[in-house]
Protein backbone atom coordinates (compact mmCIF):
# COMPACT_ATOMS: atom_id res chain seq x y z
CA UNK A 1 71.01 149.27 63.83
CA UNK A 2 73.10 151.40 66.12
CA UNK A 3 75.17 154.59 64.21
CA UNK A 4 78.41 153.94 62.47
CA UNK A 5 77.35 150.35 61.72
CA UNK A 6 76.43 148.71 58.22
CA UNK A 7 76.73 146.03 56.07
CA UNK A 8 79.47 145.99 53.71
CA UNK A 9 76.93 144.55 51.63
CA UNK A 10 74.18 141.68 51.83
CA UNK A 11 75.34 138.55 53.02
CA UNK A 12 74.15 135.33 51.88
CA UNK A 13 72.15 132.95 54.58
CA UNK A 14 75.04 130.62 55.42
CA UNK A 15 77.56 133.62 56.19
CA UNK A 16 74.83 135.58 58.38
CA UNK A 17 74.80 132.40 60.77
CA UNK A 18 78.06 134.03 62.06
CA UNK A 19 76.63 137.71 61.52
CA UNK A 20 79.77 138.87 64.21
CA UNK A 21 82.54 138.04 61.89
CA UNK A 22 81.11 139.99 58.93
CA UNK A 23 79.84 143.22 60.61
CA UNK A 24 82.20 146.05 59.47
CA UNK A 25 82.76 149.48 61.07
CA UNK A 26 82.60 153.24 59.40
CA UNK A 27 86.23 153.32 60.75
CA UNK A 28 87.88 149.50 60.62
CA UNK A 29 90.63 150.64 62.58
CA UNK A 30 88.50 150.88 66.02
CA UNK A 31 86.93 147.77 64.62
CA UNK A 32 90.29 145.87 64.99
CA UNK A 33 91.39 146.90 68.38
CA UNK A 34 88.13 146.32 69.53
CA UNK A 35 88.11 142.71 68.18
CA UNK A 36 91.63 142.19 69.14
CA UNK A 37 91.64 143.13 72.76
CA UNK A 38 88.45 140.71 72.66
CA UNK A 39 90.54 137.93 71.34
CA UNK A 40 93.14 138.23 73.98
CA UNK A 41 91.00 138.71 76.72
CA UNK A 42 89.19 135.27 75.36
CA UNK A 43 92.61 133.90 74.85
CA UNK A 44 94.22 134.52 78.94
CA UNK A 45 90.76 133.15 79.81
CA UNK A 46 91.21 130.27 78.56
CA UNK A 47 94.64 129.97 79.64
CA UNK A 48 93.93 130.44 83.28
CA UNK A 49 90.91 128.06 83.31
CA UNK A 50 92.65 125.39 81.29
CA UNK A 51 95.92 125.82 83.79
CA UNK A 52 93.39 125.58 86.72
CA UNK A 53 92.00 122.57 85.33
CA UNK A 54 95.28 120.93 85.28
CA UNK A 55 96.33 122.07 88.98
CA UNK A 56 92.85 120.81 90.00
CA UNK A 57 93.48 117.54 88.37
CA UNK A 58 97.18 117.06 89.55
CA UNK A 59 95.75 117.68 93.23
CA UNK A 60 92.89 115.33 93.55
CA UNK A 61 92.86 114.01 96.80
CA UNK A 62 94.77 116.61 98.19
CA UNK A 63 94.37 119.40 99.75
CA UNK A 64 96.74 122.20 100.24
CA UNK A 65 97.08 123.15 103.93
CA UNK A 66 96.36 127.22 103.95
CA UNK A 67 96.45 129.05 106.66
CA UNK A 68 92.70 128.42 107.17
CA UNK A 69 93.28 124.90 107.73
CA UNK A 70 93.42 123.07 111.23
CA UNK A 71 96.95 122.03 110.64
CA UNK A 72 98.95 125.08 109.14
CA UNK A 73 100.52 125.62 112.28
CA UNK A 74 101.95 122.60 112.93
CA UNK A 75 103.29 122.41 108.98
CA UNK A 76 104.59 125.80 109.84
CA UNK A 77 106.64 124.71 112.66
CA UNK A 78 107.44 121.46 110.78
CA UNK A 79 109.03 123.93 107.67
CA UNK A 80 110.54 126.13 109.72
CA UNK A 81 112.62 123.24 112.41
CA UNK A 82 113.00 120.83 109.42
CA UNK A 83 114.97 124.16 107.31
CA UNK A 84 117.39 124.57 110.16
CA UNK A 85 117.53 120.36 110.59
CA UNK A 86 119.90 119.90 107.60
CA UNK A 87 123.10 117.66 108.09
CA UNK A 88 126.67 117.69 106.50
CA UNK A 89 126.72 114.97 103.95
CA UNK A 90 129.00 112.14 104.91
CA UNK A 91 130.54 109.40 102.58
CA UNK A 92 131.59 107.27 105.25
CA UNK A 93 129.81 104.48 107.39
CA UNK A 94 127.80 106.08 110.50
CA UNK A 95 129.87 105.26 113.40
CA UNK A 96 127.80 103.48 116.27
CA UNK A 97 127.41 107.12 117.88
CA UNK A 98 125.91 108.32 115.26
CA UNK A 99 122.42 106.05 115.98
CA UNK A 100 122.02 107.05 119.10
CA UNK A 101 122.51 110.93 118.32
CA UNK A 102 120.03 113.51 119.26
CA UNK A 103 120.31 117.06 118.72
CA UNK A 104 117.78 119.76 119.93
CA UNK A 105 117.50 123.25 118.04
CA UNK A 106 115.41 125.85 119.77
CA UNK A 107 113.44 128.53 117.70
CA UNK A 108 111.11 131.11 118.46
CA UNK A 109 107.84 129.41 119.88
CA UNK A 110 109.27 125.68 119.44
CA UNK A 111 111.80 123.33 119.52
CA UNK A 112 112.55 120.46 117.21
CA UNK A 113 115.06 117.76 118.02
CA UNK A 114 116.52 115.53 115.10
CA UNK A 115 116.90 111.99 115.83
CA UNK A 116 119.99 109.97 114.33
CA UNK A 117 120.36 112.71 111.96
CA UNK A 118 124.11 111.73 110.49
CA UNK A 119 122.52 108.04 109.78
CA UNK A 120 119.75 109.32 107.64
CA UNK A 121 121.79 111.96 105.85
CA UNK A 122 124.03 109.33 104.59
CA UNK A 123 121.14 106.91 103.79
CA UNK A 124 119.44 110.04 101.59
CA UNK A 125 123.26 110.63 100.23
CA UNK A 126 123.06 106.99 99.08
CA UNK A 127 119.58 107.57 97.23
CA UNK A 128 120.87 110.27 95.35
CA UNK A 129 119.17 113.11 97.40
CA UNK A 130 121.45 115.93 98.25
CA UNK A 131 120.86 117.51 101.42
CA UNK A 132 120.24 121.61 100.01
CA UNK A 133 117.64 119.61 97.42
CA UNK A 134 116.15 118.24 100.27
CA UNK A 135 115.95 121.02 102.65
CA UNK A 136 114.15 122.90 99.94
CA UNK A 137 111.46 120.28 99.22
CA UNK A 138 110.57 120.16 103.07
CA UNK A 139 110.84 123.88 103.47
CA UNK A 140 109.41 125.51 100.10
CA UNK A 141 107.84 128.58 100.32
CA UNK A 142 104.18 126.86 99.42
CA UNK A 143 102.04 125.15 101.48
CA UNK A 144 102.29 121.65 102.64
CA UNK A 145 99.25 119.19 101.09
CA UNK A 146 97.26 116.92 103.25
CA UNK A 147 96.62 113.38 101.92
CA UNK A 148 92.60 112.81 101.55
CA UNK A 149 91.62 108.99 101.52
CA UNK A 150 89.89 106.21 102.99
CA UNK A 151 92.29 105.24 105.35
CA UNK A 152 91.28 105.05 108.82
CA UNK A 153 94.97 105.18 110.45
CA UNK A 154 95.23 108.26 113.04
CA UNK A 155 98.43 109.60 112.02
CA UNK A 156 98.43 112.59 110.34
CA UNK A 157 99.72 112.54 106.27
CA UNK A 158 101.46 115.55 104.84
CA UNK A 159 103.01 116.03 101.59
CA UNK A 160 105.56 118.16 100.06
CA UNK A 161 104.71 120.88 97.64
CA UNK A 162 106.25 118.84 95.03
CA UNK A 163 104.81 115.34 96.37
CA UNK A 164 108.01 113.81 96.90
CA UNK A 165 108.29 113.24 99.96
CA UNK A 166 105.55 112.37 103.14
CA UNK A 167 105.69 113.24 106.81
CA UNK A 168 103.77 111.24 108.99
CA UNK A 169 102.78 111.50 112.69
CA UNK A 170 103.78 108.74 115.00
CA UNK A 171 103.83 107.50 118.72
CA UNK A 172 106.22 107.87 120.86
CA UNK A 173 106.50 104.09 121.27
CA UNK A 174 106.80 103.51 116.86
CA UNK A 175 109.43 105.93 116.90
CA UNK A 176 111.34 104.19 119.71
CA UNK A 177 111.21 100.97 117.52
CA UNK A 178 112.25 102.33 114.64
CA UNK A 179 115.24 103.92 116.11
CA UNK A 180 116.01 100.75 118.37
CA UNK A 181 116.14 98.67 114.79
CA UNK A 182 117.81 101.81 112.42
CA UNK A 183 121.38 100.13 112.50
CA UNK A 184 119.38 96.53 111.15
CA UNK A 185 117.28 98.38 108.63
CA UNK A 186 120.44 100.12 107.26
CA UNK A 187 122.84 96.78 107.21
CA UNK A 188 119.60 95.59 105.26
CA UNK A 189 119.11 98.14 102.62
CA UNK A 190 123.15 97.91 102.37
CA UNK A 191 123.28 94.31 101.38
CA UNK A 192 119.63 94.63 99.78
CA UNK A 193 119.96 97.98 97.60
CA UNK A 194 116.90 97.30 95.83
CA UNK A 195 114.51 96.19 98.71
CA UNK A 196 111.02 97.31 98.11
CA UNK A 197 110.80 98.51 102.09
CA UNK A 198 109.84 102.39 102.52
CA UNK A 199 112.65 104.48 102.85
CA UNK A 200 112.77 106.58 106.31
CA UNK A 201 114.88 110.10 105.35
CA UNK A 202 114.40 111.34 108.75
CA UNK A 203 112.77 111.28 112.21
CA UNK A 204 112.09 114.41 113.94
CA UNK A 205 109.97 115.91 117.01
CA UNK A 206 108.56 119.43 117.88
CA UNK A 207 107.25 120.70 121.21
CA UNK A 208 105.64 124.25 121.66
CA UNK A 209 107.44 126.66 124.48
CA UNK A 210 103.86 126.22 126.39
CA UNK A 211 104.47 122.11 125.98
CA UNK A 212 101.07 121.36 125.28
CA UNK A 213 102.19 118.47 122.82
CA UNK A 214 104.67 116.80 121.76
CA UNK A 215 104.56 115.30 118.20
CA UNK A 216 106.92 112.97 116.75
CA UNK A 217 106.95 112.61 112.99
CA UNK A 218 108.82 110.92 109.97
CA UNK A 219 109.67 111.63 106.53
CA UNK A 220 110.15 109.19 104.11
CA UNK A 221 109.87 108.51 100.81
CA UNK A 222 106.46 108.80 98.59
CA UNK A 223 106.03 104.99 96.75
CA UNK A 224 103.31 106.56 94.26
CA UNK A 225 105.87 109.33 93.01
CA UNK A 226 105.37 110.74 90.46
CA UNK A 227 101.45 109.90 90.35
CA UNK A 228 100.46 111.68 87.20
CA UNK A 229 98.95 108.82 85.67
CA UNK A 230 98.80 106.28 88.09
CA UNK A 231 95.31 104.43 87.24
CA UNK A 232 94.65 102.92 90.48
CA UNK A 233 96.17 102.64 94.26
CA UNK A 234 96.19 99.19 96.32
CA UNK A 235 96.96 98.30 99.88
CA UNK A 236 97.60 95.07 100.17
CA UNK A 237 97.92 92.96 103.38
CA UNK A 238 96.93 89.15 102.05
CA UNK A 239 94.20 88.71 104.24
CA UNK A 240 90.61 89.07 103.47
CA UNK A 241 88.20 90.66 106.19
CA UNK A 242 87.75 94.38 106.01
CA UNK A 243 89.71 93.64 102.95
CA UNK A 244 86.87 95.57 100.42
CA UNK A 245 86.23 99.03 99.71
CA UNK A 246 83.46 100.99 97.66
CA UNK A 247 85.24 102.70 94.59
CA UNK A 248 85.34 106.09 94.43
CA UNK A 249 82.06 108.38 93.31
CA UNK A 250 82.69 110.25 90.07
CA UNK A 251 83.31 113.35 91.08
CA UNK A 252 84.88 112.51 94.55
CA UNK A 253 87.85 114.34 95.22
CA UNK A 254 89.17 111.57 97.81
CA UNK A 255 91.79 108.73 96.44
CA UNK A 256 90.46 105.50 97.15
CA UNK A 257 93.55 103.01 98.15
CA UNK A 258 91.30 100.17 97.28
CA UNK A 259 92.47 96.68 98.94
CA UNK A 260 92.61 93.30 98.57
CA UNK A 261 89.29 91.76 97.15
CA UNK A 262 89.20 94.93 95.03
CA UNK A 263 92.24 93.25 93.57
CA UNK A 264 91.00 89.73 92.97
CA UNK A 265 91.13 88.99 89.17
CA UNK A 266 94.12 90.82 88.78
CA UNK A 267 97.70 90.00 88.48
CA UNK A 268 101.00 91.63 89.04
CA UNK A 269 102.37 91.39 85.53
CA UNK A 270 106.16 91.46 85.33
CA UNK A 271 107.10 89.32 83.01
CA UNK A 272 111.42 88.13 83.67
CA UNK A 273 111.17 89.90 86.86
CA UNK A 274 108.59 88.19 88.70
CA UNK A 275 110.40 85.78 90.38
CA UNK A 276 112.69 88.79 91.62
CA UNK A 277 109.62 90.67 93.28
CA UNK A 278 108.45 87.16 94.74
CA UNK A 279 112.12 86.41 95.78
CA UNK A 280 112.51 90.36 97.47
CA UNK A 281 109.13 90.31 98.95
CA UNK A 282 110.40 87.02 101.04
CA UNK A 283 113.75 88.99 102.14
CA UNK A 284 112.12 92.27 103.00
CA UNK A 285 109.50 89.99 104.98
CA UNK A 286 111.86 88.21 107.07
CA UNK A 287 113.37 91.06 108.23
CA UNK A 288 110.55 92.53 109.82
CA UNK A 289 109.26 88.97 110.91
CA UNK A 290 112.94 89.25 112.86
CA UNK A 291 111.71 92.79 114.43
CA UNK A 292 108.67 91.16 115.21
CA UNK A 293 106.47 93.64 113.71
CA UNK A 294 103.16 92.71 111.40
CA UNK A 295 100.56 94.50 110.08
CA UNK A 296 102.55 96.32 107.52
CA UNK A 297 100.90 97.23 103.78
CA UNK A 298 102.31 96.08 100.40
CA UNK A 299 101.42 99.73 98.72
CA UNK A 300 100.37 98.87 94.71
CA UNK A 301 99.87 101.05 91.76
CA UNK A 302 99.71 100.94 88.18
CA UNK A 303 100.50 102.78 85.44
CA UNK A 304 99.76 102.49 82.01
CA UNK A 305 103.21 102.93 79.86
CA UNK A 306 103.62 105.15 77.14
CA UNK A 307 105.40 103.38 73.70
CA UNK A 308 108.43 105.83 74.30
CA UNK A 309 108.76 104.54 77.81
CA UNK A 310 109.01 100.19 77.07
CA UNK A 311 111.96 98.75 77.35
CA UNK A 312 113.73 102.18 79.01
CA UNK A 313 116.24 100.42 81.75
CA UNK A 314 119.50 100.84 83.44
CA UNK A 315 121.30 97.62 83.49
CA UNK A 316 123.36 96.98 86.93
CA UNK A 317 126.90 96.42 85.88
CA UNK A 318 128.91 94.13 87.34
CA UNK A 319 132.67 93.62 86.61
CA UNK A 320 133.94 90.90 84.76
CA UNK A 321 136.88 90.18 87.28
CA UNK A 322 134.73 90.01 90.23
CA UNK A 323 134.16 87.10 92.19
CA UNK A 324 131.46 84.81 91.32
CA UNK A 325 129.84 84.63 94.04
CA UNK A 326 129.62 88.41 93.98
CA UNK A 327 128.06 88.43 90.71
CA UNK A 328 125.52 85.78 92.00
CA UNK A 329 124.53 87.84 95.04
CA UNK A 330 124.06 91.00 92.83
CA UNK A 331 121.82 88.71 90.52
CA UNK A 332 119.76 87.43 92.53
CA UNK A 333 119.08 90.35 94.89
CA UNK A 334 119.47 93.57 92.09
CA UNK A 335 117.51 94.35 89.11
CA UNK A 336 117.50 95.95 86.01
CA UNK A 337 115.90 100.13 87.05
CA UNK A 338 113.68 101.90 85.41
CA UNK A 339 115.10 105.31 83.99
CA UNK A 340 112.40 106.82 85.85
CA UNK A 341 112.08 109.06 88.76
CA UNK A 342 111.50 106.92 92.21
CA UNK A 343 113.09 104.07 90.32
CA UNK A 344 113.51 101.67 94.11
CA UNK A 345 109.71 101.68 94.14
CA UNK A 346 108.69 101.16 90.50
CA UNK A 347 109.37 97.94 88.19
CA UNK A 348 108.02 98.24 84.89
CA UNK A 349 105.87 95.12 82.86
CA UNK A 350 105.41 94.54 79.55
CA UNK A 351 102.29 97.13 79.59
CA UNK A 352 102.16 98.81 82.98
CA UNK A 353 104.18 100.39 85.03
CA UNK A 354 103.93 98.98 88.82
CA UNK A 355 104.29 101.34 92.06
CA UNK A 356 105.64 98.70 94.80
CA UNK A 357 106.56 99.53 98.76
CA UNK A 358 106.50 98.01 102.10
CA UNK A 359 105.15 100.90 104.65
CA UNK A 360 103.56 101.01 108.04
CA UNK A 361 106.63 98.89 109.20
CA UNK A 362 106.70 99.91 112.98
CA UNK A 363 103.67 98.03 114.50
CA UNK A 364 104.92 95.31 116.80
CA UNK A 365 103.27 92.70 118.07
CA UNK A 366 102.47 93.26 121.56
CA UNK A 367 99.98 91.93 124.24
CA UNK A 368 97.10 93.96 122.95
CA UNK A 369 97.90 92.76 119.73
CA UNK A 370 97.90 88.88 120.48
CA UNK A 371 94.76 89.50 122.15
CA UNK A 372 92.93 91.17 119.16
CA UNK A 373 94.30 88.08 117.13
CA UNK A 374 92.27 85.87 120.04
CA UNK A 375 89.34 87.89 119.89
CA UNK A 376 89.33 88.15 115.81
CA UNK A 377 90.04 83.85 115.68
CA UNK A 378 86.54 83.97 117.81
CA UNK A 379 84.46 86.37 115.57
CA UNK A 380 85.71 85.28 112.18
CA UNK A 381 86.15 81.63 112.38
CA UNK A 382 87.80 80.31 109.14
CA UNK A 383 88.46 83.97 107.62
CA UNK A 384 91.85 85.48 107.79
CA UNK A 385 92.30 88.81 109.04
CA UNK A 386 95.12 91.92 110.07
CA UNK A 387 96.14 90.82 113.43
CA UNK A 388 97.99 87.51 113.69
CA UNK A 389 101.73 86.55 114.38
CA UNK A 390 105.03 88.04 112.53
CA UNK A 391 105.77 84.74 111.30
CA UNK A 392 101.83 84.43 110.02
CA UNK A 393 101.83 88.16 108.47
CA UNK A 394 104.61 87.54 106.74
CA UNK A 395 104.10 83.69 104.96
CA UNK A 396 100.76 84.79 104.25
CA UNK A 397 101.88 87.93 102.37
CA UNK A 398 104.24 86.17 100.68
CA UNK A 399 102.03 83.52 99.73
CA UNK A 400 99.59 86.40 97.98
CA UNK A 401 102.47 87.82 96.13
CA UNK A 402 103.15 84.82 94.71
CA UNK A 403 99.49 83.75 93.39
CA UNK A 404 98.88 87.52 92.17
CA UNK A 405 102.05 87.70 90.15
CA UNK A 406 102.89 86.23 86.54
């Protein structure tokens, strides 16, 4: 036994099982630093792995884009031109000028140029999303994060720090179709307030001083948000070949949107509001049957609701002297919201909570297309597949809502 140690006096055998709790020193004030410092050292130990644990968790499939990664230079230019990008909030109508706006900001290295950037400040002012709040989500001081999963679309995915918002990388010829269609898609989110279509909060491009690219990209809103305890992810296009994929590995730290067939079995449980889903689902497709675009994703999650959070709605009021066939429009096409963040995109059941948006809505049907649908008809006789007509896309999606929801 080492000098100035002893027992206070002989233990019995249960208590010298924990022999470290019951040693006593000569002097018991050393004793109690010693074994104090020890307990706070254990303490902030546990702390830090326990709040690493939960960062680790809150991150899986993403990765934050550091400046080791292969894209921190283009988030960096993306920050910096999107920080200087910010519009004067309007309460007004856009005039016609307004869509056709495009304003070019140089900066050291780069320059950016904003595309219809009065139109989408008022459409953000309309979600609630002041434009200082969302200068500082695309511009934070932390890294951007890079969305890791199974999706085998060539744009590039970035989210914000907070996971808010995503900015996506697009041709030249998708943004030209978006813009050529912005004054449609805002008269429909105008007379359909709650349409379950992504919401585009900006369209941008950069271009280095040496021009050795040219990148045009999009932010919009993120349907999953927030995604703490979203259970699982669907893409949904209501066909069925390449319509499988392999769940996830345990310890994978990619998100697996799964798809269709992964969904079979299921149902899209919404009890009174069913028929509204079924009924939007038809609107929102038309429109984009009318801009004669397909192969667009119904994006599905679920949620598992806490007992606090059942029955937790805003009602949509509607005045009592207004004309009835006001009140029947804002009936049919407006629902009762969640009093929950990202309340467009979610609709709550009886037990889950459901994550529901129209993306990838700029893909138009062009020769190349019609002759993959030719091509497709010949290799998968009887079988449905991605790449068929607007007016196909959208009856069959429609049709798949309706069988998959109760």
């Amino acid at each position: 036994m080492r000098p100035g140690y002893k027992f206070a006096h002989v233990l019995p055998l249960k208590t010298q099982l924990f022999p470290f709790w019951f040693w006593r020193v000569s002097s018991p004030r050393p004793y109690r630093k010693v074994l104090s410092a020890y307990s706070h050292s254990c303490q902030r130990r546990y702390t830090h792995l326990w709040a690493r644990l939960r960062r680790q968790w809150r991150m899986l499939g993403l990765f934050e884009i550091d400046p080791q990664h292969k894209y921190y230079s283009l988030t960096c230019v993306m920050k910096e031109g999107l920080s200087a990008a910010v519009q004067d909030a309007i309460d007004r109508p856009p005039p016609m000028k307004d869509f056709n706006m495009e304003v070019t900001q140089t900066h050291q290295g780069f320059q950016m140029q904003t595309f219809a950037g009065p139109v989408f400040s008022c459409l953000r002012r309309s979600l609630g999303i002041g434009e200082r709040e969302f200068q500082q989500a695309l511009s934070p001081q932390g890294c951007y994060l890079q969305f890791i999963s199974n999706s085998k679309s060539k744009a590039k995915f970035f989210l914000t720090n907070d996971k808010r918002f995503f900015l996506k990388t697009q041709s030249k010829q998708e943004v030209r179709l978006l813009l050529s269609n912005l004054r449609n898609y805002m008269k429909h989110l105008e007379s359909y307030p709650h349409s379950v279509l992504v919401r585009f909060l900006g369209v941008h491009s950069v271009t280095p001083d040496n021009g050795r690219y040219l990148k045009y990209f999009i932010v919009m809103q993120s349907v999953f948000h927030p995604d703490d305890r979203i259970i699982a992810r669907y893409d949904i296009k209501g066909c069925e070949v390449n319509r499988w994929t392999d769940p996830a590995l345990e310890k994978s730290q990619r998100v697996m949107v799964l798809k269709d067939k992964n969904f079979e079995g299921n149902f899209i449980n919404l009890g009174h509001q069913s028929s509204w889903l079924v009924r939007q689902v038809e609107i929102d497709t038309a429109f984009l049957r009318r801009m004669d675009v397909m192969d667009y994703s119904l994006l599905l999650a679920c949620q598992p609701l806490q007992p606090d959070e059942r029955g937790c709605s805003l009602a949509v009021s509607v005045s009592a002297g207004a004309d009835p066939e006001l009140q029947e429009f804002w009936a049919q096409h407006r629902r009762l919201l969640p009093d929950f963040k990202n309340p467009l995109h979610v609709i709550d059941g009886p037990e889950l909570r459901y994550f529901v948006g129209i993306v990838d809505i700029v893909t138009v049907y062009n020769f190349w297309r019609r002759l993959g649908c030719l091509w497709k008809s010949l290799r998968y006789p009887g079988k449905t597949f991605c790449t068929v007509s607007p007016s196909a896309y959208s009856r069959r999606l429609c049709q798949w809502v309706r069988e998959h929801t109760k």
